[in-house]
PDB file of N, CA and C in Angstrom:
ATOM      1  N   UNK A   1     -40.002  37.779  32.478  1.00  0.00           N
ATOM      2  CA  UNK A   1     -39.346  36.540  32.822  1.00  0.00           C
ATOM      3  C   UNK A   1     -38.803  35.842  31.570  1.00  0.00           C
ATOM      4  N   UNK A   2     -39.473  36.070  30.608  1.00  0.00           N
ATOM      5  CA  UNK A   2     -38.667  35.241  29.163  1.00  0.00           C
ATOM      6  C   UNK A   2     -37.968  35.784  28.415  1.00  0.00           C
ATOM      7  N   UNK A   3     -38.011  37.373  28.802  1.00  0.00           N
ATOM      8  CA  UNK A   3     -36.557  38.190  27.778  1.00  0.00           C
ATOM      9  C   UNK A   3     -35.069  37.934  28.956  1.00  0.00           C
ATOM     10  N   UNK A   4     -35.343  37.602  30.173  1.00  0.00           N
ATOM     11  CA  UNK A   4     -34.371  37.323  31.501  1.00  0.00           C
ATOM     12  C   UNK A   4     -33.948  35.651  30.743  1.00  0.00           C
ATOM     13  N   UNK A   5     -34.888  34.897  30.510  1.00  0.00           N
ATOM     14  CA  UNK A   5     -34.128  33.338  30.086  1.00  0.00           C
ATOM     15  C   UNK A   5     -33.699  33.405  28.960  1.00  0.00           C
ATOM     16  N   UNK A   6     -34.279  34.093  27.778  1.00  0.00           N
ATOM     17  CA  UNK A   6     -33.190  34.314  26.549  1.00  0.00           C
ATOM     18  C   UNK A   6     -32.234  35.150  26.423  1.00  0.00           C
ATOM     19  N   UNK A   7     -31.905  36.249  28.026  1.00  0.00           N
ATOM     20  CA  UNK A   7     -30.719  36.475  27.770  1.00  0.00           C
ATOM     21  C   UNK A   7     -30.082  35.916  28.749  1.00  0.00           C
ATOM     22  N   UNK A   8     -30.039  35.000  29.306  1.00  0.00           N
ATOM     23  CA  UNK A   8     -29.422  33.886  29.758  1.00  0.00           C
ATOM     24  C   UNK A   8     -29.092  33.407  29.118  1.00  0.00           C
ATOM     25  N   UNK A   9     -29.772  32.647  28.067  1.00  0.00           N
ATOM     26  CA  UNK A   9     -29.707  31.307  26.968  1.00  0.00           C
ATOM     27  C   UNK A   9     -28.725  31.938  25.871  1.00  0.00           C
ATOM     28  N   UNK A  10     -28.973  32.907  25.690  1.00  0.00           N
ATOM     29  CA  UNK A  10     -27.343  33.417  24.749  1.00  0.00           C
ATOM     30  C   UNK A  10     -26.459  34.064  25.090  1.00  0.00           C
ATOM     31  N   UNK A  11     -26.535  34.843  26.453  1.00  0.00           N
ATOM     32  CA  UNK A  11     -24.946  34.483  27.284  1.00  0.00           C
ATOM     33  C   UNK A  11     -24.470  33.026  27.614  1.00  0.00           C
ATOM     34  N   UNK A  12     -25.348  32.021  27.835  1.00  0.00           N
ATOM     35  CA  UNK A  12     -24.604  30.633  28.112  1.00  0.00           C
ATOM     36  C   UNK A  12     -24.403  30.336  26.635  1.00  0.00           C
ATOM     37  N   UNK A  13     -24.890  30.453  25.801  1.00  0.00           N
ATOM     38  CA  UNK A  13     -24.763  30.041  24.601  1.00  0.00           C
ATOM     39  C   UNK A  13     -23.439  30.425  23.892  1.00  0.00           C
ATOM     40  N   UNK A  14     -23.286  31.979  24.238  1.00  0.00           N
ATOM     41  CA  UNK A  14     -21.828  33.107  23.482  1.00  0.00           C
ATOM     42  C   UNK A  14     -20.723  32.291  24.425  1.00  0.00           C
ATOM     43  N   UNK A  15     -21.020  31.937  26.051  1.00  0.00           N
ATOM     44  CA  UNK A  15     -19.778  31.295  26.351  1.00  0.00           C
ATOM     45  C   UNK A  15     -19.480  30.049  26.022  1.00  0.00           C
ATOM     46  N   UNK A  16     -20.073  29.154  25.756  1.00  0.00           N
ATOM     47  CA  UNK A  16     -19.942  28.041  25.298  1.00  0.00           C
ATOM     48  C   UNK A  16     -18.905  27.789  23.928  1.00  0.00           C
ATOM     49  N   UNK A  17     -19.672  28.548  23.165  1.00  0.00           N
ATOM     50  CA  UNK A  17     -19.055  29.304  21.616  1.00  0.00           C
ATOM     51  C   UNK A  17     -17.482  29.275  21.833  1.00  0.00           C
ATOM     52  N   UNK A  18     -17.494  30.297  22.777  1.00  0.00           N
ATOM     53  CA  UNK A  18     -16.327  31.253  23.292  1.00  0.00           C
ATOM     54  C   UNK A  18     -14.935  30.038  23.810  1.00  0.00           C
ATOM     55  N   UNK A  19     -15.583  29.351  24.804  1.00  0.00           N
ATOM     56  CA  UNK A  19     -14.908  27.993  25.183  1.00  0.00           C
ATOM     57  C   UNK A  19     -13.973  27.035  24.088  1.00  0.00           C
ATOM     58  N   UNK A  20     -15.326  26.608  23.360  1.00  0.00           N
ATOM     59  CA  UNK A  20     -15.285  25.713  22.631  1.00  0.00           C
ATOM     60  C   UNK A  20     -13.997  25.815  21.625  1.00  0.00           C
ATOM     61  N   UNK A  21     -14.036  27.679  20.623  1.00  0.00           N
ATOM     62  CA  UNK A  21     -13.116  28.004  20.163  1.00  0.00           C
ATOM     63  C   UNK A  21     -11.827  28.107  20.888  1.00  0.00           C
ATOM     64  N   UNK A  22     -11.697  28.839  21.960  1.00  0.00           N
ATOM     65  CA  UNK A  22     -10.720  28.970  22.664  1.00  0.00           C
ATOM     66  C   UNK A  22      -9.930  28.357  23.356  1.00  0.00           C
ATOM     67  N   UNK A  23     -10.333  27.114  24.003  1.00  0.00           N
ATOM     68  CA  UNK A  23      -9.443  25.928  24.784  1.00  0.00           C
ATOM     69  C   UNK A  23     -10.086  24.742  24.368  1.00  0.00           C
ATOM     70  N   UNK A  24     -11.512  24.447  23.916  1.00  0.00           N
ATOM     71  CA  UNK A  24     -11.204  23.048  23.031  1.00  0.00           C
ATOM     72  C   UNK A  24     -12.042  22.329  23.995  1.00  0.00           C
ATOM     73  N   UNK A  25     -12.901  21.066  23.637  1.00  0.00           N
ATOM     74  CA  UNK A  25     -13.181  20.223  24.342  1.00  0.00           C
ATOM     75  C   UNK A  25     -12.294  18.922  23.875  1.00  0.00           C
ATOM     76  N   UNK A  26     -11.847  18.635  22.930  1.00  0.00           N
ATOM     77  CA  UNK A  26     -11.051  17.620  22.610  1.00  0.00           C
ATOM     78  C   UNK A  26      -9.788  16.906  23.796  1.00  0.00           C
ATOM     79  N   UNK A  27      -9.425  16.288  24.304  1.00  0.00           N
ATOM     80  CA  UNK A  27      -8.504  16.541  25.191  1.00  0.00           C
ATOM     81  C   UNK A  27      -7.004  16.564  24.303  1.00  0.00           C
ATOM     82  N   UNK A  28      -6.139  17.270  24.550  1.00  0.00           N
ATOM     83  CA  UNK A  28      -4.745  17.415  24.064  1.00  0.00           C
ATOM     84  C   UNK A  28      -3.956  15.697  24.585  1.00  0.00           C
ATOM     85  N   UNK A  29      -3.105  15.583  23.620  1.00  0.00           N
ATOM     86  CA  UNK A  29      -2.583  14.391  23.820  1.00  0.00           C
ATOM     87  C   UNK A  29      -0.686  15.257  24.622  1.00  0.00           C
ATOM     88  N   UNK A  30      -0.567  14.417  25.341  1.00  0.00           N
ATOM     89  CA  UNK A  30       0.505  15.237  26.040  1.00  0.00           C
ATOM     90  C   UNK A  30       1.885  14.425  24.934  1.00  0.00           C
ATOM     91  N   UNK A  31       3.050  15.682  25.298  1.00  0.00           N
ATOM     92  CA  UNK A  31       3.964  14.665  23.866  1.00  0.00           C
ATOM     93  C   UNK A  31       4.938  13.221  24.756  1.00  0.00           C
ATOM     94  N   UNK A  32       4.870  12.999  26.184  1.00  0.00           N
ATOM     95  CA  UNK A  32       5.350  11.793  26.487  1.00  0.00           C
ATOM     96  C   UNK A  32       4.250  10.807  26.405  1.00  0.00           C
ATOM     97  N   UNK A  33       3.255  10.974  25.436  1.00  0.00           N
ATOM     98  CA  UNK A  33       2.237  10.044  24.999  1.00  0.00           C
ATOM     99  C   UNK A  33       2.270   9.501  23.633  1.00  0.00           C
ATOM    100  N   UNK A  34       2.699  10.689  22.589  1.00  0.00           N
ATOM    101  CA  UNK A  34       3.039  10.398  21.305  1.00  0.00           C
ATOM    102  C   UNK A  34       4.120   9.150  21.526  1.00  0.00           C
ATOM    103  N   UNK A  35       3.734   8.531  20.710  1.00  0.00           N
ATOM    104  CA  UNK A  35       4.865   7.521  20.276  1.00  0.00           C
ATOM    105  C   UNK A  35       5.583   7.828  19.036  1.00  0.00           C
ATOM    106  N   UNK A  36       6.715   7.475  18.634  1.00  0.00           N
ATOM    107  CA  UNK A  36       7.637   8.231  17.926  1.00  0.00           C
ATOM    108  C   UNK A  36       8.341   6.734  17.491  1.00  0.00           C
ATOM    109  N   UNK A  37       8.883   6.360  16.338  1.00  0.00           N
ATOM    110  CA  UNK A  37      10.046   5.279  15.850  1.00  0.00           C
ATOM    111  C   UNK A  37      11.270   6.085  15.650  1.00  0.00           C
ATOM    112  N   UNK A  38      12.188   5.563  16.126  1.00  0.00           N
ATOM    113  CA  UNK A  38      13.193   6.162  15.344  1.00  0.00           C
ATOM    114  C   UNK A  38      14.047   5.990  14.725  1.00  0.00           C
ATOM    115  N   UNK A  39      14.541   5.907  13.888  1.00  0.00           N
ATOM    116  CA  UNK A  39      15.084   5.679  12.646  1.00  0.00           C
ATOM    117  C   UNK A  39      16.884   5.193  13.582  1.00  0.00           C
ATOM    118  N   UNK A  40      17.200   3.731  12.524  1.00  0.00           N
ATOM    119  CA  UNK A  40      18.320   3.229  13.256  1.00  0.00           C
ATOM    120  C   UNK A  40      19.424   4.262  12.551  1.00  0.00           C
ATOM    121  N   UNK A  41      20.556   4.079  13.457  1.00  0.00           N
ATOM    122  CA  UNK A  41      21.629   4.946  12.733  1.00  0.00           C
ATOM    123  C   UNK A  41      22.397   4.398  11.663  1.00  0.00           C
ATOM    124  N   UNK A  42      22.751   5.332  10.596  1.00  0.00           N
ATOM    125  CA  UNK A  42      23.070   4.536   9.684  1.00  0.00           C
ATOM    126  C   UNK A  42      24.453   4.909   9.361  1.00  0.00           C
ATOM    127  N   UNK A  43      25.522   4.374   9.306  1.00  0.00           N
ATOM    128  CA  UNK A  43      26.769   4.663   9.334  1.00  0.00           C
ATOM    129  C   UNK A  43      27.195   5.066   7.717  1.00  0.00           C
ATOM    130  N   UNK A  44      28.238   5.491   8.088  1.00  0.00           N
ATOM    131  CA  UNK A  44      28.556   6.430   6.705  1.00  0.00           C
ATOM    132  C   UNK A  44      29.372   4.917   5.796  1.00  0.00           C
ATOM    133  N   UNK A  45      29.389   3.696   5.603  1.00  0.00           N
ATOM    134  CA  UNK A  45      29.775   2.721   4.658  1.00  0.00           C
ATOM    135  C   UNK A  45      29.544   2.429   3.971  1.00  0.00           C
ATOM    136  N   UNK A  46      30.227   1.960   2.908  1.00  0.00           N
ATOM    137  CA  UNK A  46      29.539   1.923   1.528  1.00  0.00           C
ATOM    138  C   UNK A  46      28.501   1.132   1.697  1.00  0.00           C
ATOM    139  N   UNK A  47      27.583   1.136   0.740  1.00  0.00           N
ATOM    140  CA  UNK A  47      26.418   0.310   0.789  1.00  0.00           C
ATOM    141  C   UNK A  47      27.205  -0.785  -0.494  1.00  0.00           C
ATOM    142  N   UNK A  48      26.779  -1.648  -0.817  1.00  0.00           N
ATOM    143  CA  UNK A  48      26.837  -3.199  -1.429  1.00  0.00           C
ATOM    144  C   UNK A  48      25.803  -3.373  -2.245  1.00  0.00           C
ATOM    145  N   UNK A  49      26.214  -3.694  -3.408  1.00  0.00           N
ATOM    146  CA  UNK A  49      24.930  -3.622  -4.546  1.00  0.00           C
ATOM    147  C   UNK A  49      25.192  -4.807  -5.460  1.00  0.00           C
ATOM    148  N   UNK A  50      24.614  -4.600  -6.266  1.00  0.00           N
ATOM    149  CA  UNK A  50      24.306  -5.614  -7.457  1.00  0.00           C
ATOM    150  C   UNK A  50      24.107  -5.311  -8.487  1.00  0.00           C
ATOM    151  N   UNK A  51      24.216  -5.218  -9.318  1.00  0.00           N
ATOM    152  CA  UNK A  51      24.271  -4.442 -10.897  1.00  0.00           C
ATOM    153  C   UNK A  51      23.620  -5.437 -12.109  1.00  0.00           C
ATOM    154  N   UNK A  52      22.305  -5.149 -12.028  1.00  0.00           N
ATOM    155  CA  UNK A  52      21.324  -6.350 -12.717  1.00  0.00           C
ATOM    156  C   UNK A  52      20.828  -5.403 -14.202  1.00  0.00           C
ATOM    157  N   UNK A  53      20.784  -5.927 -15.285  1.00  0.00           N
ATOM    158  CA  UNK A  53      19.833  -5.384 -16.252  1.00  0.00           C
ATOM    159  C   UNK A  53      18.718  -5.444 -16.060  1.00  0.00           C
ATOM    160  N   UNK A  54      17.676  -4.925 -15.855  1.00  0.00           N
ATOM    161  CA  UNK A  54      16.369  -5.173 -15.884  1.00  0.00           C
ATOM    162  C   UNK A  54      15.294  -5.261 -17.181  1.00  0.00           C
ATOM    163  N   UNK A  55      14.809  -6.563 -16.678  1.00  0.00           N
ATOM    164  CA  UNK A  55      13.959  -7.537 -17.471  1.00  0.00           C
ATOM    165  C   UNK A  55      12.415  -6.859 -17.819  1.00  0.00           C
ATOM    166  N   UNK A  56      11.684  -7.275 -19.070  1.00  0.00           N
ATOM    167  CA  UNK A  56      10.450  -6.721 -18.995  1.00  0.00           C
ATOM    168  C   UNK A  56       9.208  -7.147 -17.984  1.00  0.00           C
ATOM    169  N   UNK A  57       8.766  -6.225 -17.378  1.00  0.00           N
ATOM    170  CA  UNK A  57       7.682  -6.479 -16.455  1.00  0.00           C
ATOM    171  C   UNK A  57       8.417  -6.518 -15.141  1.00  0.00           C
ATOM    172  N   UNK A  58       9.455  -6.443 -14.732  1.00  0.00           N
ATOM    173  CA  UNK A  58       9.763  -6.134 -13.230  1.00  0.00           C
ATOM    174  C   UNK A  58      10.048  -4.905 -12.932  1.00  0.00           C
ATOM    175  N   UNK A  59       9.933  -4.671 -11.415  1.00  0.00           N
ATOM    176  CA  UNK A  59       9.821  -3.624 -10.624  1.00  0.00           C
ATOM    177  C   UNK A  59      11.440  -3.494  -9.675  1.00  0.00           C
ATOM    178  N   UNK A  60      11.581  -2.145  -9.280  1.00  0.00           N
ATOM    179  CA  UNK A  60      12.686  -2.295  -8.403  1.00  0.00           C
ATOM    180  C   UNK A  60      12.707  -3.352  -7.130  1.00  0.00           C
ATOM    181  N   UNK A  61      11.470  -3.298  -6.541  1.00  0.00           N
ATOM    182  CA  UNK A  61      10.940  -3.722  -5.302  1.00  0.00           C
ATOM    183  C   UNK A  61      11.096  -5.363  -5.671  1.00  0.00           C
ATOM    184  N   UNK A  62      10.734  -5.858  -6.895  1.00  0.00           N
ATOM    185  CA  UNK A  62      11.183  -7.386  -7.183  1.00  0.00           C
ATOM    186  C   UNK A  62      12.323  -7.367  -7.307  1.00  0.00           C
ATOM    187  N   UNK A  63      13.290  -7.056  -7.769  1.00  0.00           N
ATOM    188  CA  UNK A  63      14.324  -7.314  -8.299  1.00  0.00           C
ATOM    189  C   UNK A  63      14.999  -7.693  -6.856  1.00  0.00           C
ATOM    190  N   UNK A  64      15.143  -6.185  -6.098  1.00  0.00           N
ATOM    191  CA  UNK A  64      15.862  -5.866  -4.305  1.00  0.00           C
ATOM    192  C   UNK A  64      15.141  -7.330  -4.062  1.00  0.00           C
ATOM    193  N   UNK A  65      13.949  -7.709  -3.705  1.00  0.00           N
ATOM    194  CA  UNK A  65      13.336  -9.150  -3.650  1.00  0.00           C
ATOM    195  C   UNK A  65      14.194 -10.264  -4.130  1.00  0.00           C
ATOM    196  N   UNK A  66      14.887 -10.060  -5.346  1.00  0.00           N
ATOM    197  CA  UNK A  66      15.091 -11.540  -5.787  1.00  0.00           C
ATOM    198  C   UNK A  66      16.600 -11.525  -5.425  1.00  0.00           C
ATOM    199  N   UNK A  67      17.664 -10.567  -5.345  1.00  0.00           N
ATOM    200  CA  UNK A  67      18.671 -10.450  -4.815  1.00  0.00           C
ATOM    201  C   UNK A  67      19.504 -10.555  -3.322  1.00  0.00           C
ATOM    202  N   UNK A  68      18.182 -10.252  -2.367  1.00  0.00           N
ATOM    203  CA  UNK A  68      18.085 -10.884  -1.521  1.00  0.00           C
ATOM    204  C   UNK A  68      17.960 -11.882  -0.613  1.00  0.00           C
ATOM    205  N   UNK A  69      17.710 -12.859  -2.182  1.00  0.00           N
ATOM    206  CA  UNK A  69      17.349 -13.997  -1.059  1.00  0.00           C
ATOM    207  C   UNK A  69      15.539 -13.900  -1.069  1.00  0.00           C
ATOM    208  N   UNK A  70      15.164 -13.744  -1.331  1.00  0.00           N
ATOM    209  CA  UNK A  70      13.289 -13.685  -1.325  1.00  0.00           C
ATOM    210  C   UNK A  70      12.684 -12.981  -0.203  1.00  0.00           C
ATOM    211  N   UNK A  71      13.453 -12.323   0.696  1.00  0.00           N
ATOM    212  CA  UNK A  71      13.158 -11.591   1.577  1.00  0.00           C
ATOM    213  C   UNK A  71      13.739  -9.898   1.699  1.00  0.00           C
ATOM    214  N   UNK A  72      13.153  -8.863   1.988  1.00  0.00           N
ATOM    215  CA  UNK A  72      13.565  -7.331   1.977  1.00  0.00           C
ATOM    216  C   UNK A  72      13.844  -7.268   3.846  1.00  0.00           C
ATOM    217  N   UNK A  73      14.966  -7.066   4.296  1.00  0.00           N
ATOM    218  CA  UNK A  73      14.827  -6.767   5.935  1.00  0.00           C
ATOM    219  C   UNK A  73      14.657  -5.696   6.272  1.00  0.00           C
ATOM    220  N   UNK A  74      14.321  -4.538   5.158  1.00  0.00           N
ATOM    221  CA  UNK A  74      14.302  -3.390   5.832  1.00  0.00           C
ATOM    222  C   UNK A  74      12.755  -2.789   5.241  1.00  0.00           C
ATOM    223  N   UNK A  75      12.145  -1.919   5.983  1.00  0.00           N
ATOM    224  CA  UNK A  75      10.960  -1.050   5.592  1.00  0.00           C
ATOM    225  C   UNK A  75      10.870  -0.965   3.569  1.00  0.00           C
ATOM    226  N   UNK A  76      10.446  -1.248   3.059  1.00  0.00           N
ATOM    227  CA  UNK A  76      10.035  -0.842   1.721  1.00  0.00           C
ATOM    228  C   UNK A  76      10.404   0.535   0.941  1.00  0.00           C
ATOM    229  N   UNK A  77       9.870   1.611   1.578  1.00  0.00           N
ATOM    230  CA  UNK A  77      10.591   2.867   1.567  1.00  0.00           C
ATOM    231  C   UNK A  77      11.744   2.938   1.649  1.00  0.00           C
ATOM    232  N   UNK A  78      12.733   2.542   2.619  1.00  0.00           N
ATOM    233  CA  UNK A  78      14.236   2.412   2.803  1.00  0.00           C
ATOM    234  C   UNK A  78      14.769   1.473   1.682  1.00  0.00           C
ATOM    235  N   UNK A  79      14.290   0.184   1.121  1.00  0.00           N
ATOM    236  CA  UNK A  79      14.523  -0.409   0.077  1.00  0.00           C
ATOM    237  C   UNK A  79      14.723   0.412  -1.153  1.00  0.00           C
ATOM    238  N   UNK A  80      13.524   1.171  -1.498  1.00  0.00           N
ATOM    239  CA  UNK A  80      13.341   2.509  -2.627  1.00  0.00           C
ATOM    240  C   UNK A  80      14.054   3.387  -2.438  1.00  0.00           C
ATOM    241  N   UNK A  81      14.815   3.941  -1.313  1.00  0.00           N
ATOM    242  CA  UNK A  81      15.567   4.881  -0.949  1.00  0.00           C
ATOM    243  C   UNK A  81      17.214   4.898  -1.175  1.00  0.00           C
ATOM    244  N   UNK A  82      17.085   3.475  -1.053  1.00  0.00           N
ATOM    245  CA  UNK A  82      18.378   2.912  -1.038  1.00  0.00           C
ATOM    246  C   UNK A  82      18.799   2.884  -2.420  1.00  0.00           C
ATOM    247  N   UNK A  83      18.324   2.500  -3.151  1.00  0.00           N
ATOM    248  CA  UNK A  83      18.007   2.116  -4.895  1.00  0.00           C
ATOM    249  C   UNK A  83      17.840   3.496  -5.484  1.00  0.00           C
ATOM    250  N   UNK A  84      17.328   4.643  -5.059  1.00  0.00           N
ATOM    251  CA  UNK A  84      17.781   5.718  -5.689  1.00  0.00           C
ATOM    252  C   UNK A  84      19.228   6.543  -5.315  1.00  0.00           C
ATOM    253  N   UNK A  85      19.237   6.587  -3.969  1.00  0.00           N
ATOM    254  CA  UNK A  85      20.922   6.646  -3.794  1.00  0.00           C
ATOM    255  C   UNK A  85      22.335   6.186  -4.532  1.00  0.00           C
ATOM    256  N   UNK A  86      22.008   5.060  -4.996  1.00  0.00           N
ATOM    257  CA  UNK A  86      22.805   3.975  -5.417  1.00  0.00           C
ATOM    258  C   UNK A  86      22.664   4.426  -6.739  1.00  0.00           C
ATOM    259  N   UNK A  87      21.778   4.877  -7.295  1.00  0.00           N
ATOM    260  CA  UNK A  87      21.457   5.309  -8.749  1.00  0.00           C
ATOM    261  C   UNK A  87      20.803   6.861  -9.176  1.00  0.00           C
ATOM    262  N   UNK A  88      21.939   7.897  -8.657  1.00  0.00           N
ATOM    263  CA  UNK A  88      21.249   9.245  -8.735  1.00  0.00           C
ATOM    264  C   UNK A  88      20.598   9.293  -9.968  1.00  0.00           C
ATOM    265  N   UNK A  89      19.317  10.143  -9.950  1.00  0.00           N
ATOM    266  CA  UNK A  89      18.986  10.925 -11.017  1.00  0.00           C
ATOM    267  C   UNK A  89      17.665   9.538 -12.214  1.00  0.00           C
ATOM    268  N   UNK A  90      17.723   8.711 -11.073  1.00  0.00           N
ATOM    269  CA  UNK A  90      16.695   7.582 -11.257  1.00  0.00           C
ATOM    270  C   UNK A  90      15.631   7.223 -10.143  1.00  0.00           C
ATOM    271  N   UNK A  91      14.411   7.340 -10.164  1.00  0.00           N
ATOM    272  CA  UNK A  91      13.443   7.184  -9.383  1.00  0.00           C
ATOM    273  C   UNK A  91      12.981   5.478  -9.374  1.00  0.00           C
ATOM    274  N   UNK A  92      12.879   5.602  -8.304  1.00  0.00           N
ATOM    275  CA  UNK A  92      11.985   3.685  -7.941  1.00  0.00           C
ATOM    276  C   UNK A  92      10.977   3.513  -8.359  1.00  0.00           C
ATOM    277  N   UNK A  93      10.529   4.316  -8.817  1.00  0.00           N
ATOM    278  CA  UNK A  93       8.842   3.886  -9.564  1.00  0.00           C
ATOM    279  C   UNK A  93       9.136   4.221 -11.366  1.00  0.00           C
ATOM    280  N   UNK A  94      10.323   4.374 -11.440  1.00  0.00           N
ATOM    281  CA  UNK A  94      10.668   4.539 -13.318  1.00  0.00           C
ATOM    282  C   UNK A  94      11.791   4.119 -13.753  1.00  0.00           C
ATOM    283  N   UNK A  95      11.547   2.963 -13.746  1.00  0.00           N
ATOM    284  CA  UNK A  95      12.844   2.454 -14.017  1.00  0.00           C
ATOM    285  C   UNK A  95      13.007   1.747 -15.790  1.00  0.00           C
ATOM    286  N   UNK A  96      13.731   1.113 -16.807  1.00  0.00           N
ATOM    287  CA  UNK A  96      13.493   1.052 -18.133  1.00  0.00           C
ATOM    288  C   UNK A  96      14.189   0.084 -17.975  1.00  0.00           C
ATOM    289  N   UNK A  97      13.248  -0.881 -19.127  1.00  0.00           N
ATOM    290  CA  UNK A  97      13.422  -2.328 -19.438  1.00  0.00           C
ATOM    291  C   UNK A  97      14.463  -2.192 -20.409  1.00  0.00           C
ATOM    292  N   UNK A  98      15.675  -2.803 -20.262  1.00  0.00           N
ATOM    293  CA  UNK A  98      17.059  -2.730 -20.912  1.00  0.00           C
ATOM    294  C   UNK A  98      18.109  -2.129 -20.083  1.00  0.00           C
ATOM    295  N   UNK A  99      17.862  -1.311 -19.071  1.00  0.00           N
ATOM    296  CA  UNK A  99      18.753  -0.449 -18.454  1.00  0.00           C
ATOM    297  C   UNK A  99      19.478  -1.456 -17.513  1.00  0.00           C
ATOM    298  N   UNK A 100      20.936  -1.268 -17.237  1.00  0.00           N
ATOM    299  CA  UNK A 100      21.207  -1.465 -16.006  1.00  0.00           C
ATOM    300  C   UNK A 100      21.054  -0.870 -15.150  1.00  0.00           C
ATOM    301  N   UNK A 101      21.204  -1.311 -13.941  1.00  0.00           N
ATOM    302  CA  UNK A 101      20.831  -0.182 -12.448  1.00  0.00           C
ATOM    303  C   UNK A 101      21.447  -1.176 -11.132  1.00  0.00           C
ATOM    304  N   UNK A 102      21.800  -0.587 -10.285  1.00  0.00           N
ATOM    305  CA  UNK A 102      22.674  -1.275  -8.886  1.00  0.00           C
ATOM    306  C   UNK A 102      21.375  -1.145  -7.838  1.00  0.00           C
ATOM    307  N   UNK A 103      21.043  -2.187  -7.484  1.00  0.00           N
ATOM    308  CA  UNK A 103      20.769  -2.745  -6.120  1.00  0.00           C
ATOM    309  C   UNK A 103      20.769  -3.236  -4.865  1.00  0.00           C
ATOM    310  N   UNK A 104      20.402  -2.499  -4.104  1.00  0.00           N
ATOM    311  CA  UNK A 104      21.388  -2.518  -2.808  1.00  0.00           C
ATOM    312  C   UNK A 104      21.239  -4.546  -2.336  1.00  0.00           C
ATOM    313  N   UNK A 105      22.644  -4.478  -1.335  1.00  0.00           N
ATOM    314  CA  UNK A 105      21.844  -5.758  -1.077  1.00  0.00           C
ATOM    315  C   UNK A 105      22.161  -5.768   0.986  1.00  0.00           C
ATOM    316  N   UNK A 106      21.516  -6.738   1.722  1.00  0.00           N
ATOM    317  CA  UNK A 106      21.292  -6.255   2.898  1.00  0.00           C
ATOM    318  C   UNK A 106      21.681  -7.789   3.045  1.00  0.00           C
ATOM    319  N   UNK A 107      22.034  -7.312   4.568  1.00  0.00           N
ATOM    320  CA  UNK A 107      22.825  -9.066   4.933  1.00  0.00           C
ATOM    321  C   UNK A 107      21.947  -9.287   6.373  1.00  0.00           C
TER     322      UNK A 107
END
């Protein structure tokens, strides 16, 4: 009777295993559940800038800040994105005190 329940107990055990790997107890999220943003369209026009020297101790992200008006209307990333576009072959996080550089500006 107890070699009959331990081979019970590890056939229920191997299927369980077997399950677990194979279809998951987690439940799947179906994809009309994902939520998704999507990015507005952005038309092919020039963008509008500003052409500032930059001062010691500021950042791109201040500057787009102070050109604006004290407010950014768009995502942060898109701010940084915008500012390297506008300035190939220059990154938003390295920018040099003395340099000029163009900044987008948003209405």
């Amino acid at each position: 009777m107890k070699r009959l329940f331990l081979l019970f107990s590890i056939t229920l055990l191997t299927y369980i295993i077997y399950y677990d790997l194979k279809v998951g107890t987690i439940p799947k999220q179906e994809a009309e559940e994902i939520m998704t943003t999507s990015q507005p369209v952005k038309s092919e026009r020039k963008q509008s800038y500003k052409e500032i020297r930059v001062q010691d101790g500021e950042s791109v992200l201040m500057i787009i800040n102070k050109v604006n008006g004290h407010s950014i209307p768009v995502p942060l990333e898109t701010a940084a994105g915008d500012f390297e576009k506008l300035n190939p072959g220059s990154k938003a996080n390295n920018i040099l005190t003395g340099n000029s550089y163009k900044f987008p500006l948003y209405e």
